[in-house]
N, C-alpha and C. Protein backbone atom coordinates (compact mmCIF):
# COMPACT_ATOMS: atom_id res chain seq x y z
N UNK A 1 0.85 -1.19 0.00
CA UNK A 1 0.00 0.00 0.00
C UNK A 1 0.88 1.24 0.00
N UNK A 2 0.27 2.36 -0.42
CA UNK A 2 1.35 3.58 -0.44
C UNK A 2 -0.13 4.64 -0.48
N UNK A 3 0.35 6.00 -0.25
CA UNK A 3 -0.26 6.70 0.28
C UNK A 3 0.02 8.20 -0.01
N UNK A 4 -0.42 9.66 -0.52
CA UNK A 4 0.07 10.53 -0.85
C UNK A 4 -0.77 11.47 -0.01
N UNK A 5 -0.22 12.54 0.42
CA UNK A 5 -1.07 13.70 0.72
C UNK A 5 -0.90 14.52 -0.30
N UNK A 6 -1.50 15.36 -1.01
CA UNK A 6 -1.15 16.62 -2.43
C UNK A 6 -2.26 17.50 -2.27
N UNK A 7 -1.38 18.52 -1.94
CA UNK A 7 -1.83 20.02 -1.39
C UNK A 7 -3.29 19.78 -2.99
N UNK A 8 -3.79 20.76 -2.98
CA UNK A 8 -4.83 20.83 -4.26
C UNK A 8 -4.46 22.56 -4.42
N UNK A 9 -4.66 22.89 -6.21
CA UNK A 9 -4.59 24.52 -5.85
C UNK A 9 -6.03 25.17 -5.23
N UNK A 10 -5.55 26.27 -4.38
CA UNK A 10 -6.29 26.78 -3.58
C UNK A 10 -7.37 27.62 -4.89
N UNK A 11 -8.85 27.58 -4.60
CA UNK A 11 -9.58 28.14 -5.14
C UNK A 11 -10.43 29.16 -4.26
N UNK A 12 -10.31 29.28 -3.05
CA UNK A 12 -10.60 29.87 -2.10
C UNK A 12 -9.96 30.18 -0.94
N UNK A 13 -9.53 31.64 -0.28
CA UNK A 13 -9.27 32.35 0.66
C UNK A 13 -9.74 31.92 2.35
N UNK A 14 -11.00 31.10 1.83
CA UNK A 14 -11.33 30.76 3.47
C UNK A 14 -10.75 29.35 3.39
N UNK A 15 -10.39 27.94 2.72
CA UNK A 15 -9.59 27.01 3.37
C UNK A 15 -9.28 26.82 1.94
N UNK A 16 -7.87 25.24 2.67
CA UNK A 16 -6.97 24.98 1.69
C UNK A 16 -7.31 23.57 1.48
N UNK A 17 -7.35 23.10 0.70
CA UNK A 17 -7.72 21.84 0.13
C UNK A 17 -6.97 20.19 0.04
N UNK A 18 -6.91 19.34 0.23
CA UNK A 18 -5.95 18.21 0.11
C UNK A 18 -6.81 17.13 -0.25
N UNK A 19 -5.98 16.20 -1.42
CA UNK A 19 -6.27 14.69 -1.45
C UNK A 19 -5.13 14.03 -1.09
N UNK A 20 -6.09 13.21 0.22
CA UNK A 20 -5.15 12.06 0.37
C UNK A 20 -5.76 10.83 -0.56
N UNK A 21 -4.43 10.62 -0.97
CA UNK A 21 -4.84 9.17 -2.32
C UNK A 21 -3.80 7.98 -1.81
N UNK A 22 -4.55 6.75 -1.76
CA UNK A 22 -4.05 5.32 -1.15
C UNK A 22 -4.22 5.04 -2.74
N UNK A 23 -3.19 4.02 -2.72
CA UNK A 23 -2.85 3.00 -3.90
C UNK A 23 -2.56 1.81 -3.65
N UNK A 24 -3.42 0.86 -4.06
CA UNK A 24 -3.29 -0.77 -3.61
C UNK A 24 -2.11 -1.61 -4.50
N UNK A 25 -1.03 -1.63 -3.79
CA UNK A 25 -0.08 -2.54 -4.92
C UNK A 25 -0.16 -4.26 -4.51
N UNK A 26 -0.88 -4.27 -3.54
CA UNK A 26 -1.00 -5.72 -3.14
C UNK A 26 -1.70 -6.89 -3.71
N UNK A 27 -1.46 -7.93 -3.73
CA UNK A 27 -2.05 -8.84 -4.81
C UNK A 27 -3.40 -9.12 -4.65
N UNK A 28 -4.27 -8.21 -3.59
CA UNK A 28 -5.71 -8.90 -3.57
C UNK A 28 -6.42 -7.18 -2.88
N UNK A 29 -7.40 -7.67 -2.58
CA UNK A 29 -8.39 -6.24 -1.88
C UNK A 29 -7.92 -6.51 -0.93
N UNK A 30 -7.73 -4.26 -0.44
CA UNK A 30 -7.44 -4.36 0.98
C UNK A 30 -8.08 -3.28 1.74
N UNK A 31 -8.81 -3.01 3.14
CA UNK A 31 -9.03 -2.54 3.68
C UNK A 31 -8.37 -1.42 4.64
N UNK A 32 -9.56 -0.14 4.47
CA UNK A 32 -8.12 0.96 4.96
C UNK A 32 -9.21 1.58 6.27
N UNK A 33 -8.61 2.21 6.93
CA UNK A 33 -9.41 3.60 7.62
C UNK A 33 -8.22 4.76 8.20
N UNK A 34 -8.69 5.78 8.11
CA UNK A 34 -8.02 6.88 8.52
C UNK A 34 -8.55 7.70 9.63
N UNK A 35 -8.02 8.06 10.51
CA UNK A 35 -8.00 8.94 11.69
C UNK A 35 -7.34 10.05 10.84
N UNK A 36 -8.17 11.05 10.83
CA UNK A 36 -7.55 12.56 10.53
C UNK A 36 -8.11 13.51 11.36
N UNK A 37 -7.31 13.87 12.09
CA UNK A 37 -7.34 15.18 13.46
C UNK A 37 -7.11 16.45 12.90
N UNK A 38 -7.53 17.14 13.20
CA UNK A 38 -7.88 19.24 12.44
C UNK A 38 -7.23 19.52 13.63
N UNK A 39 -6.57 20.63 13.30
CA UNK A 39 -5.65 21.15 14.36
C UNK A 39 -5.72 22.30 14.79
N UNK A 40 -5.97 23.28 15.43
CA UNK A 40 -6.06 24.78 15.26
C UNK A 40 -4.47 24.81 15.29
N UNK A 41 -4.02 25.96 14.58
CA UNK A 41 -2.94 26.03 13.97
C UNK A 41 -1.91 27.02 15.08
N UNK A 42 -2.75 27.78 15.76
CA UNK A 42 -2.08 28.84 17.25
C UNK A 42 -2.04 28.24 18.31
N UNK A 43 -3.10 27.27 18.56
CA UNK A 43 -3.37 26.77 20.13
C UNK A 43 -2.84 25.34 19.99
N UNK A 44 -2.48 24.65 18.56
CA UNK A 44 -2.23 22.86 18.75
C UNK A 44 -3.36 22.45 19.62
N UNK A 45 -4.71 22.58 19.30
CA UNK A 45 -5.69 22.18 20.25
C UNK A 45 -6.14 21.10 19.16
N UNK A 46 -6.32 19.92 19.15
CA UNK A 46 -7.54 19.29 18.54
C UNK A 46 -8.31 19.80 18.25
N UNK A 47 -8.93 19.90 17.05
CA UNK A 47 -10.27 20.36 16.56
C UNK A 47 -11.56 19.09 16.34
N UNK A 48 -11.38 18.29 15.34
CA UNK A 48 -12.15 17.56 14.38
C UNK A 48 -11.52 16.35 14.34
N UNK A 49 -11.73 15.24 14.79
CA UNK A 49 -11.18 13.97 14.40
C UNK A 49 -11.87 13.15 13.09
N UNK A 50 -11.78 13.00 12.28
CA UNK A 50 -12.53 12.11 11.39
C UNK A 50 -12.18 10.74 10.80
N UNK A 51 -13.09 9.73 10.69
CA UNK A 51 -12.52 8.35 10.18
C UNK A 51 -13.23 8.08 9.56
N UNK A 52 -12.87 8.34 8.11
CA UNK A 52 -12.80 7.62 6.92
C UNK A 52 -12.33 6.54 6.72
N UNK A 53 -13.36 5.19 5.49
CA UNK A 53 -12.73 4.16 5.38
C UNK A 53 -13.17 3.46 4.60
N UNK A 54 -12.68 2.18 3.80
CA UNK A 54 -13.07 1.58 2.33
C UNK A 54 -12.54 0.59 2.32
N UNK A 55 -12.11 0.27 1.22
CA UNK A 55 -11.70 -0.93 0.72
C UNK A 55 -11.17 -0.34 -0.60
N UNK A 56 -9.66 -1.02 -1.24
CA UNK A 56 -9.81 -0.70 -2.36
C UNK A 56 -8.84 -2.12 -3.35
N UNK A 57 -9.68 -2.35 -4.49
CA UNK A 57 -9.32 -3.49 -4.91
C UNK A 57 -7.79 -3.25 -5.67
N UNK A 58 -7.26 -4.42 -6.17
CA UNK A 58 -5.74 -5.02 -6.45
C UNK A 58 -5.84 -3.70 -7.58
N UNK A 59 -4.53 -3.34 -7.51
CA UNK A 59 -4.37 -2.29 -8.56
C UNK A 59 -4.99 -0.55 -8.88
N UNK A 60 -6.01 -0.59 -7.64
CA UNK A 60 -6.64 0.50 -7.75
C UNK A 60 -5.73 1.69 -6.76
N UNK A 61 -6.77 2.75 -6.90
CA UNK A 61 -6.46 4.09 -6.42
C UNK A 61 -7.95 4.70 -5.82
N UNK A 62 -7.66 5.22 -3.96
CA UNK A 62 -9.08 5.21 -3.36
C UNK A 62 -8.37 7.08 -2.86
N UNK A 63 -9.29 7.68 -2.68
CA UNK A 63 -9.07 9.20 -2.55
C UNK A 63 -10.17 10.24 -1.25
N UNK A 64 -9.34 10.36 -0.47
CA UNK A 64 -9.99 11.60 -0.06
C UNK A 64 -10.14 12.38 -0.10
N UNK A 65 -10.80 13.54 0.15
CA UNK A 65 -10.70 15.13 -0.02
C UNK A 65 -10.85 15.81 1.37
N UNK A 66 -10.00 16.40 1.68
CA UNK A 66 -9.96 17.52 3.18
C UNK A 66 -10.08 19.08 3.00
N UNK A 67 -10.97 19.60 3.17
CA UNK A 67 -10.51 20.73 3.61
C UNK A 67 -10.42 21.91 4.71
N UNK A 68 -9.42 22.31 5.17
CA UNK A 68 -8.62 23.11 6.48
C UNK A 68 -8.76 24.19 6.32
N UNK A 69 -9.94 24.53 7.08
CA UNK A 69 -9.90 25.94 7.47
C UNK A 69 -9.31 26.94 7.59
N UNK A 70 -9.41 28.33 7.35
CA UNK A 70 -8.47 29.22 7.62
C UNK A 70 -9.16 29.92 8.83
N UNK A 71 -8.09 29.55 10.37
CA UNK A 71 -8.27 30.44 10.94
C UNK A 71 -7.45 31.54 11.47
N UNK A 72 -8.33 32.53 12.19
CA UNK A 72 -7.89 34.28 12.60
C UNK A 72 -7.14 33.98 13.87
N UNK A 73 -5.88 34.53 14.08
CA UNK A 73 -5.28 34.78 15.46
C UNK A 73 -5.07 36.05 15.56
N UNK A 74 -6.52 36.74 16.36
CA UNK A 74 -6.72 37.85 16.99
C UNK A 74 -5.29 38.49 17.63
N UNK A 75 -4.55 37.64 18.41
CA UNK A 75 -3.48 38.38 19.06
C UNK A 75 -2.63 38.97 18.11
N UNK A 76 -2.47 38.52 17.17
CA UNK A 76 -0.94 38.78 16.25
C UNK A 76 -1.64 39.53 15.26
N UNK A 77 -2.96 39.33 14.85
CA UNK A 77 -3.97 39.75 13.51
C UNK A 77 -2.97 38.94 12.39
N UNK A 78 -3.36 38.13 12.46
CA UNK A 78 -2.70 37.06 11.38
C UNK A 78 -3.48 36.10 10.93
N UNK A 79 -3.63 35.06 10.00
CA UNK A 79 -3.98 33.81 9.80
C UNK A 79 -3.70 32.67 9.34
N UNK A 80 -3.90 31.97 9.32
CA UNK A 80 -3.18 30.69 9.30
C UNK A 80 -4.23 29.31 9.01
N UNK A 81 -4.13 28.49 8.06
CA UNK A 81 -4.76 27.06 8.15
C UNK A 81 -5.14 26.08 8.40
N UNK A 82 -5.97 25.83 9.09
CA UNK A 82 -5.51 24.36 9.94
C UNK A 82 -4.63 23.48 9.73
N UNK A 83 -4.21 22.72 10.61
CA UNK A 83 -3.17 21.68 10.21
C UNK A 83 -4.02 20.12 10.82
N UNK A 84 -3.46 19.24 9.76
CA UNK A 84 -4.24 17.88 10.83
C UNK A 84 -3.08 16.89 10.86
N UNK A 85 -3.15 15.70 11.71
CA UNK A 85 -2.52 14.55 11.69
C UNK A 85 -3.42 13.31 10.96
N UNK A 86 -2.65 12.59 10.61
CA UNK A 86 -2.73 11.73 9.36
C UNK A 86 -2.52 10.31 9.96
N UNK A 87 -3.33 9.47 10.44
CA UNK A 87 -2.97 7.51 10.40
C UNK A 87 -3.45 6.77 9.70
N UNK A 88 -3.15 5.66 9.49
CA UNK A 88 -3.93 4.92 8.48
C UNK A 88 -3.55 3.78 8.81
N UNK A 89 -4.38 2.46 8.77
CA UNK A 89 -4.54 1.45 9.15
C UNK A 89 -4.98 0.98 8.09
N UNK A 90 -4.51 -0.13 7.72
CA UNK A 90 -4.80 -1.41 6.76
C UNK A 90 -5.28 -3.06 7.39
N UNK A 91 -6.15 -3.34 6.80
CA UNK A 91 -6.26 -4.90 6.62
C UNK A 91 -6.73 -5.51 5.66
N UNK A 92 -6.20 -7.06 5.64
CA UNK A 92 -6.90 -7.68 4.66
C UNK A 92 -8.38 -8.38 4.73
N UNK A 93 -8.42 -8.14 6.20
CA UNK A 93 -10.26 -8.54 6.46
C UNK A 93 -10.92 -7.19 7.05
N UNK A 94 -11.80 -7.00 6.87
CA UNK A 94 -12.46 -5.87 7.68
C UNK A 94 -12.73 -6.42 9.25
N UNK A 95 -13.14 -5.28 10.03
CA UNK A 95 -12.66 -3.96 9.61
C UNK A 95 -11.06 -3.39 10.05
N UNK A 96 -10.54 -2.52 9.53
CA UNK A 96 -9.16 -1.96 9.59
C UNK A 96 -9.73 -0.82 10.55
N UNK A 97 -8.04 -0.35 11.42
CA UNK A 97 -8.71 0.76 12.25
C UNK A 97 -7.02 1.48 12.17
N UNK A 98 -7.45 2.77 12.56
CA UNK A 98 -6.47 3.35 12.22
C UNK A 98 -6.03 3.57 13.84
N UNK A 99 -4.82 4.41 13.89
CA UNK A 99 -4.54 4.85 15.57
C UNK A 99 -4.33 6.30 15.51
N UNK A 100 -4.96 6.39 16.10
CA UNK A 100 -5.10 8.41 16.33
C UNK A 100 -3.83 8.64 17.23
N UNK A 101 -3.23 9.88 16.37
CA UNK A 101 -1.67 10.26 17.28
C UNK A 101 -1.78 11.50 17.45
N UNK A 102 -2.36 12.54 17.56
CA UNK A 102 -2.49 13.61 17.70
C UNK A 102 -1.78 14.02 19.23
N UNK A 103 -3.11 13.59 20.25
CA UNK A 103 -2.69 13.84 21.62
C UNK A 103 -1.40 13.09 21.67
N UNK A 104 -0.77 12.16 21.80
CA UNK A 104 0.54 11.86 21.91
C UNK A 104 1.69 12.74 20.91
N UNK A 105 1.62 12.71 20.33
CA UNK A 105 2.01 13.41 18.79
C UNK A 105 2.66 14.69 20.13
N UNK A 106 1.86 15.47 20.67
CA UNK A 106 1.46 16.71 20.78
C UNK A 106 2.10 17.03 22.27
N UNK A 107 1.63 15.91 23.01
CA UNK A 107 2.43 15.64 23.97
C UNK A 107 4.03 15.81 24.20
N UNK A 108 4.68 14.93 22.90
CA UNK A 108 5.85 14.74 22.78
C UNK A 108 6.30 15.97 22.24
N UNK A 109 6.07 16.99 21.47
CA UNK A 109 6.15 18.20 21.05
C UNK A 109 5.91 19.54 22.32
N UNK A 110 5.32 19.11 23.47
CA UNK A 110 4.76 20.31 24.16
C UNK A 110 6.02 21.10 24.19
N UNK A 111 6.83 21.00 24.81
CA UNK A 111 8.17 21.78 25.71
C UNK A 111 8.45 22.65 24.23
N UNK A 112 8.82 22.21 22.86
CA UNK A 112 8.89 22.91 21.43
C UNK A 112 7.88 23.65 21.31
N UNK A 113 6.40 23.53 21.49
CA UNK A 113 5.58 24.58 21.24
C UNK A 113 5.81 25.76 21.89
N UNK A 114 6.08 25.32 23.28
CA UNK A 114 5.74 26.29 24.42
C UNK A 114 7.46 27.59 24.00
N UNK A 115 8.76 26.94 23.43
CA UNK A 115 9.54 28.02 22.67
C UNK A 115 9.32 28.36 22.17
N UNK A 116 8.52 27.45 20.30
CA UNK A 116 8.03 28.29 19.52
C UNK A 116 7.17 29.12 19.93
N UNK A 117 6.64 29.38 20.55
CA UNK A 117 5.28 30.41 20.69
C UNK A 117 6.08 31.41 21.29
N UNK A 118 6.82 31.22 22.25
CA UNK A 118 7.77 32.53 22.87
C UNK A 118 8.38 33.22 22.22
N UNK A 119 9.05 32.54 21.11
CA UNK A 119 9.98 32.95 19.75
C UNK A 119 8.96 34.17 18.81
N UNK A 120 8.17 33.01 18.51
CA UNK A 120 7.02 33.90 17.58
C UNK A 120 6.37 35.19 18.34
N UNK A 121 6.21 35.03 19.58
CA UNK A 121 5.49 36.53 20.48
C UNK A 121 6.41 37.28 20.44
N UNK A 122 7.86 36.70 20.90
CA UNK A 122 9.01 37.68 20.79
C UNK A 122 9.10 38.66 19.51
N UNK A 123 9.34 37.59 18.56
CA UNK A 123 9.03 38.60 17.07
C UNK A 123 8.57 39.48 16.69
N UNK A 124 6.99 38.73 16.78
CA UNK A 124 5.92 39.71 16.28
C UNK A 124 6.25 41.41 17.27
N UNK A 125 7.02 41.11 18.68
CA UNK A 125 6.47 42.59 19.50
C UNK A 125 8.37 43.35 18.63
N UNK A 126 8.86 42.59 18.39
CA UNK A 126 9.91 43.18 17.46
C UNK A 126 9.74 43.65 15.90
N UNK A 127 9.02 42.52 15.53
CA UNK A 127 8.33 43.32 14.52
C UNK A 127 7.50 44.57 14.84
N UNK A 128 6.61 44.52 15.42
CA UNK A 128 5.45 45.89 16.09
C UNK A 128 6.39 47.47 16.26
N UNK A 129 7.78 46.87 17.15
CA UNK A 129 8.54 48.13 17.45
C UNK A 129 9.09 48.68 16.37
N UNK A 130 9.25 47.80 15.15
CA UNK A 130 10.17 48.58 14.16
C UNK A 130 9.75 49.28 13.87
N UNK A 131 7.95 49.09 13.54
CA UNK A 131 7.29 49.16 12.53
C UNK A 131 6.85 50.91 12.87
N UNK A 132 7.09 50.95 14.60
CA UNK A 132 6.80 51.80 15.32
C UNK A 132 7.81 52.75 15.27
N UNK A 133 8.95 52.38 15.33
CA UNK A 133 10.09 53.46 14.90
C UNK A 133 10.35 53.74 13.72
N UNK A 134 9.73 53.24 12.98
CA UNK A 134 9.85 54.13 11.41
C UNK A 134 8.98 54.77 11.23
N UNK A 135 8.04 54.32 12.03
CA UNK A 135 6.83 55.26 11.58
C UNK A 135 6.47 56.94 12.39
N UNK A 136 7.68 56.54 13.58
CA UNK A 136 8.19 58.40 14.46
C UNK A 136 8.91 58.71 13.87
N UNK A 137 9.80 58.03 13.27
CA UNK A 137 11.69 58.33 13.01
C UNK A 137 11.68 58.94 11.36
N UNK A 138 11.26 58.35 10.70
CA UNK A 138 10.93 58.82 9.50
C UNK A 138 10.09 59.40 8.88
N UNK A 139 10.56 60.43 7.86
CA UNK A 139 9.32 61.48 7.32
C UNK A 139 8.38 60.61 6.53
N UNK A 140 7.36 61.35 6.59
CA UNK A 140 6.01 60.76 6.11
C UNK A 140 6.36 61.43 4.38
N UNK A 141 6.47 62.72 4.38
CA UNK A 141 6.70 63.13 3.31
C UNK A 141 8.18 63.70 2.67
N UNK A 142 8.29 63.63 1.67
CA UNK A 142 9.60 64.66 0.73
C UNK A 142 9.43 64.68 -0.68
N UNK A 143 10.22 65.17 -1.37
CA UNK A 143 10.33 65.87 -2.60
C UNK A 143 10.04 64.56 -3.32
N UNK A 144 10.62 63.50 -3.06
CA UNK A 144 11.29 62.59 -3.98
C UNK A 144 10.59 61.17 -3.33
N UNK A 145 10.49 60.87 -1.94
CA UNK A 145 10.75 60.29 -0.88
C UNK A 145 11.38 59.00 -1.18
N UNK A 146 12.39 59.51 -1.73
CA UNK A 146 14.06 58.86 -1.29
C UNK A 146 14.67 59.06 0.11
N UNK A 147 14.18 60.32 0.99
CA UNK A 147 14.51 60.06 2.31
C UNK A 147 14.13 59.64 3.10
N UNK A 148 12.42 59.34 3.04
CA UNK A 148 11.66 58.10 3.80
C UNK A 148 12.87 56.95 3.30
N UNK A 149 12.53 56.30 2.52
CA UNK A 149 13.12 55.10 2.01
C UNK A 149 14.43 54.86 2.41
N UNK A 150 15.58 55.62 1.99
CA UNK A 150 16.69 55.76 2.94
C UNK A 150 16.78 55.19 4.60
N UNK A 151 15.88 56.47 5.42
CA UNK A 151 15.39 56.31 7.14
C UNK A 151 15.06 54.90 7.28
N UNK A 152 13.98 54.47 6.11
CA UNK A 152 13.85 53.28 6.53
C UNK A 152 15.03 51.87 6.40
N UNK A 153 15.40 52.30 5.48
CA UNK A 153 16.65 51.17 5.02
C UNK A 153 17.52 51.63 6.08
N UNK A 154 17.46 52.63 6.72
CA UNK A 154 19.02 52.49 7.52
C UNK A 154 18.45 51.80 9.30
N UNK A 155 16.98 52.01 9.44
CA UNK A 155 16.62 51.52 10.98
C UNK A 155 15.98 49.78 10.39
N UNK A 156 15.56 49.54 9.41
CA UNK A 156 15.59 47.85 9.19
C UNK A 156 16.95 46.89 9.23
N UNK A 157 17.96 48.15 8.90
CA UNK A 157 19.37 47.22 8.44
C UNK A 157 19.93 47.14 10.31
N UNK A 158 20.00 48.22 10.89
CA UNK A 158 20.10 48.11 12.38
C UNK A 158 19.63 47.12 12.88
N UNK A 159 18.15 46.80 12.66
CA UNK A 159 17.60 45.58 13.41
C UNK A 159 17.96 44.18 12.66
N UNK A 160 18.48 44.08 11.68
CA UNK A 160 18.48 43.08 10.30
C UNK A 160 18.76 41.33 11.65
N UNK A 161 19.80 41.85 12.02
CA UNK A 161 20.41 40.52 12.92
C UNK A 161 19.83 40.00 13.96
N UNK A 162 19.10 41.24 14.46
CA UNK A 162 17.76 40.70 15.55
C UNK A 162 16.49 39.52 14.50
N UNK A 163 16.06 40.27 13.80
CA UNK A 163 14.78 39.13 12.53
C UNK A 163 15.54 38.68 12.00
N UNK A 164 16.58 38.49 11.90
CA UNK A 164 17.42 36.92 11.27
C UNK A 164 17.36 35.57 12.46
N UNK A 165 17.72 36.19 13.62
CA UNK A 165 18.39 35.69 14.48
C UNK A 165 16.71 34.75 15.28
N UNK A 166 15.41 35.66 14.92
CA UNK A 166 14.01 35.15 15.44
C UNK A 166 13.91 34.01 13.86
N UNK A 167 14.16 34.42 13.01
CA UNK A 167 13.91 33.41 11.65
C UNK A 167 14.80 32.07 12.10
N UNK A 168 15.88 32.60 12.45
CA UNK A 168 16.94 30.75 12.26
C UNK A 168 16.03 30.34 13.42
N UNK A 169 15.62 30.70 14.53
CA UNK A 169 15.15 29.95 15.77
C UNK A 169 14.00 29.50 15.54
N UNK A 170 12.74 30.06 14.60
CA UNK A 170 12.10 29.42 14.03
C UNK A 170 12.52 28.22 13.49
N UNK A 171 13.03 28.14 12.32
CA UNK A 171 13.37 27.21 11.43
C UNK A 171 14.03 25.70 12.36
N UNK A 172 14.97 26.47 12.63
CA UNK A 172 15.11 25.30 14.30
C UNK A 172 14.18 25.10 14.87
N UNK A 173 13.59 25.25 15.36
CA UNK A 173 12.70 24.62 16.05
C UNK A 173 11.52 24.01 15.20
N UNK A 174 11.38 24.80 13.84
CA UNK A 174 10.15 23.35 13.01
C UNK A 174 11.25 22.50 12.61
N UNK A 175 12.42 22.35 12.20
CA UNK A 175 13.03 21.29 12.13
C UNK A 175 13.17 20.06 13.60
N UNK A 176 13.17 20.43 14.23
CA UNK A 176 13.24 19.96 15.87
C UNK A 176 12.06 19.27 15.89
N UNK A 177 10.81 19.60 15.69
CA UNK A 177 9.41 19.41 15.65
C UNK A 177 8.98 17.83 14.70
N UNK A 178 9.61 18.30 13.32
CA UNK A 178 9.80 17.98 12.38
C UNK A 178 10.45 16.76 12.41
N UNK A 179 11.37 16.36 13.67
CA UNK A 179 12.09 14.89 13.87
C UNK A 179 11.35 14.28 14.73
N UNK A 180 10.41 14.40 15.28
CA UNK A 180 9.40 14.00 16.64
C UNK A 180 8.52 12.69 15.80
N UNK A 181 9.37 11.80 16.56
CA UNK A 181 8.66 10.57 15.82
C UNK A 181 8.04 10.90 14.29
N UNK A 182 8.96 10.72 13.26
CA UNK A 182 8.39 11.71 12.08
C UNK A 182 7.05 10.84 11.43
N UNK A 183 7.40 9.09 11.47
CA UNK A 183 6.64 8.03 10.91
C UNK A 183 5.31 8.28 11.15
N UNK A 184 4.99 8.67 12.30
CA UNK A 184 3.55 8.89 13.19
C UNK A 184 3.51 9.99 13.40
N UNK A 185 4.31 11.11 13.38
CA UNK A 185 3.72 12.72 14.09
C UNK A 185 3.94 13.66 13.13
N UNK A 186 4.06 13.38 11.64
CA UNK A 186 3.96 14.63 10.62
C UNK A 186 2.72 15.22 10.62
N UNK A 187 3.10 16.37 10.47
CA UNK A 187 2.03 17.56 10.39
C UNK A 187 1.57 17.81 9.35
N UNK A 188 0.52 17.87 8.56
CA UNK A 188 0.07 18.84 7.29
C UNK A 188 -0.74 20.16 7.56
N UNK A 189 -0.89 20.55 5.94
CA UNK A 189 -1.41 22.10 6.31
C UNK A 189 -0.78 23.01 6.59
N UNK A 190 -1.73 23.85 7.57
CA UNK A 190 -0.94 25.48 7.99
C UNK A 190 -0.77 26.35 6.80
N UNK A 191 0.69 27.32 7.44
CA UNK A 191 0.52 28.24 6.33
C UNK A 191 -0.28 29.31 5.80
């Protein structure tokens, strides 16, 4: 058996779309079900668990369709997609059951959320201040406003190593995330 998740192109602003598609390479019919958990994408709270499930004969191709909400994080005014976790269980007799990993999944990730989120608050109030000192520090107007642009290029390049330095710790840490039992605790979505 083999198994794909593939983003779909987005045709809409309020969620993002996915087929998961199973492919039977096995020499007879086989039985599937899936546990798929919705994630809120700020809080890692469980949302939606769902189990889907079929059968699909020798040689075929069986397909789901998901789609993940876009939700609002009031604190930051940002948004973001849901994310879900993904199991799947096979048999050759019915019924097949899948194992839900979310809460464990999530578990094993807590101590990483609880940085990332510090990282990301940190940011965003570093982002907020820049945004705040260019907007005292620099003229609103000029001839040309090549000297806005200037003011601003010279107080972004000041901070440049601070939002580099919140980006690598990001990236570290979804890579960090990202090794957490990867077989059973990949994430989709977001974004």
């Amino acid at each position: 058996m083999n198994y794909l998740v593939k983003g779909k192109t987005q045709v809409s602003d309020h969620y993002k779309e996915f087929d998961i598609v199973l492919e039977n390479r096995c020499p007879g019919t086989v039985y599937w079900s899936m546990c798929i958990e919705r994630m809120d994408p700020w809080t890692n709270k469980i949302q939606v668990g769902l189990n889907p499930s079929g059968k699909i004969e020798m040689h075929k191709k069986s397909k789901v369709n998901l789609q993940a909400k876009k939700l609002w994080d009031k604190s930051h005014e940002r948004h973001s997609f849901q994310e879900f976790y993904l199991s799947i269980g096979y048999a050759l007799k019915p019924p097949a059951t899948a194992q839900c990993a979310a809460s464990g999944c999530e578990a094993k990730k807590r101590s990483l959320r609880t940085i990332f989120r510090k990282n990301d608050n940190d940011w965003y109030k570093a982002k907020t201040a820049l945004a705040a000192r260019i907007a005292t520090e620099c003229p609103q107007s000029s001839w040309d406003g090549s000297t806005k642009e200037a003011c601003e290029a010279k107080i972004r390049e000041a901070s440049q190593v601070q939002m580099d330095g919140f980006a690598q710790k990001e990236k570290d840490l979804k890579d960090k995330m990202w090794g957490v039992d990867r077989d059973l605790c990949q994430v989709y979505g977001g974004g």
